[in-house]
Protein backbone atom coordinates (compact mmCIF):
# COMPACT_ATOMS: atom_id res chain seq x y z
CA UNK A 1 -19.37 39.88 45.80
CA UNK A 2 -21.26 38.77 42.33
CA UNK A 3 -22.24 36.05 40.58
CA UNK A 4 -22.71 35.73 36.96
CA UNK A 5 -23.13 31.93 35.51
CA UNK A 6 -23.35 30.51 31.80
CA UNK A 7 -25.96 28.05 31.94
CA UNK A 8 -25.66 26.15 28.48
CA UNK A 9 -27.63 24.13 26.92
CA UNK A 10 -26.61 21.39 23.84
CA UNK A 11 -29.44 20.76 22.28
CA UNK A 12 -27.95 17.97 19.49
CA UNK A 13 -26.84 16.48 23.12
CA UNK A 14 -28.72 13.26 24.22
CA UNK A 15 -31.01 14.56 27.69
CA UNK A 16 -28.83 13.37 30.13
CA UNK A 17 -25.72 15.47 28.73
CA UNK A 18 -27.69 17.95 27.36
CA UNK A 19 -27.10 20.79 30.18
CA UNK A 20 -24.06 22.95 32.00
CA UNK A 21 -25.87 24.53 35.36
CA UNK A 22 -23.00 26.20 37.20
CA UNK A 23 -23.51 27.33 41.37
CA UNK A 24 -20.79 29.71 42.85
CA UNK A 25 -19.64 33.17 43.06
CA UNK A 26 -16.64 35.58 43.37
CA UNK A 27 -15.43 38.69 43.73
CA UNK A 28 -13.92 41.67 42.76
CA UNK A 29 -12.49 44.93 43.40
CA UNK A 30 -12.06 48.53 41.09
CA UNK A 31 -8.35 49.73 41.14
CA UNK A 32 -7.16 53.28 39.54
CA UNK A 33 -4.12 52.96 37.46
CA UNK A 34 -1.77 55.58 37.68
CA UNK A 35 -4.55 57.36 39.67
CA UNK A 36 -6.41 58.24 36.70
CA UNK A 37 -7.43 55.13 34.70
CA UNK A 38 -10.29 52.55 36.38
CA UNK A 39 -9.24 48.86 36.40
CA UNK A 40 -12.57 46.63 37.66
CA UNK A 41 -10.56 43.13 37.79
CA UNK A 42 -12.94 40.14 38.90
CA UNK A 43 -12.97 36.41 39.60
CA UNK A 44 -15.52 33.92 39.62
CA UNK A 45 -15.69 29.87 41.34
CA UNK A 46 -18.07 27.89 39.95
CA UNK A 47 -19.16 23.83 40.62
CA UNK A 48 -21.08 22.51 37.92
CA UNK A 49 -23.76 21.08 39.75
CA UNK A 50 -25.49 19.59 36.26
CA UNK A 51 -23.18 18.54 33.69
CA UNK A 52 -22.56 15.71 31.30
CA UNK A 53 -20.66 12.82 31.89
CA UNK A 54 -17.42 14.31 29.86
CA UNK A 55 -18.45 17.92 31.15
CA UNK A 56 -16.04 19.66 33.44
CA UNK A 57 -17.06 19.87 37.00
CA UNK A 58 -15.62 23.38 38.27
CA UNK A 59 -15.04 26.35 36.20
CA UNK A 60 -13.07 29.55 37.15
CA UNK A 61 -13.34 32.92 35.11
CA UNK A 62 -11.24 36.19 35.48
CA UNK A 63 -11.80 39.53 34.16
CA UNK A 64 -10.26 42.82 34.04
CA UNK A 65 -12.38 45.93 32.19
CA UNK A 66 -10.96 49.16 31.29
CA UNK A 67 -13.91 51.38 32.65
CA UNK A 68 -12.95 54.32 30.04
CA UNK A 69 -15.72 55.76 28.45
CA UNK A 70 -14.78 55.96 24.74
CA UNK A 71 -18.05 57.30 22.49
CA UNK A 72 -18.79 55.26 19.20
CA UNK A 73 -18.22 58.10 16.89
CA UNK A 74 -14.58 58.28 18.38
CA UNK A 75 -14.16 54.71 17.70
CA UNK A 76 -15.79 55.16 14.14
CA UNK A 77 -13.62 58.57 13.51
CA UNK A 78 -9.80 56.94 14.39
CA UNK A 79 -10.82 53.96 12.11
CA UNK A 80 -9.46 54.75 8.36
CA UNK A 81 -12.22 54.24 5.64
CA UNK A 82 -10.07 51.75 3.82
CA UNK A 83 -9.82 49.88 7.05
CA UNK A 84 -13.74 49.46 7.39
CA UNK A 85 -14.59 48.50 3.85
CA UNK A 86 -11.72 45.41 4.04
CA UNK A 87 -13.55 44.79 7.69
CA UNK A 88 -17.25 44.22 6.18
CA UNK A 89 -15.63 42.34 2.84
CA UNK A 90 -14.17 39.95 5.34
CA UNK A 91 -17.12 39.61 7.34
CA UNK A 92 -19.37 39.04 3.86
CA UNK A 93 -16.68 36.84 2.65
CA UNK A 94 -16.36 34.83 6.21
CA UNK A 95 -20.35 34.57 5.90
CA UNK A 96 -20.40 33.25 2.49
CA UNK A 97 -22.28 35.86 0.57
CA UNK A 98 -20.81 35.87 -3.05
């Protein structure tokens, strides 16, 4: 059993429609994939008890994670260094920095 809500907040929202306050829960359950790999898939109800007029009034998340433990410098190593430069000029670029 868990329980994880979003509470959000729109603060250019007039008072009354300003807030999301979700109340529910779900579940989940860890699987092995091909014996080896761990599969944690999850699922989660939720009524929005506050919401704004033209908020929704349930909302229902699922998630699977991959529990493999991959260490950043593996990440960083099977990432080509041509590959990382274009990533951060996109990011500047996408962030308007000249």
């Amino acid at each position: 059993m868990n329980s994880a809500p979003i509470i959000i907040a729109d603060w250019t929202a007039d008072s009354e429609d300003r807030w999301i306050v979700p109340l529910g829960a779900g579940g989940g359950k860890l699987v092995m994939l091909g014996g080896k790999l761990p599969l944690n898939l999850q699922t989660q109800l939720y009524y929005n008890v506050v919401r704004p007029d033209f908020g929704p009034e349930w909302q229902w998340r699922a998630q699977d994670v991959k529990d493999k433990l991959i260490e950043p410098w593996d990440v960083i190593s099977a990432i080509p260094p041509s590959s990382i430069k274009a990533g951060v000029l996109h990011i500047l670029k996408c962030n308007n920095f000249p």
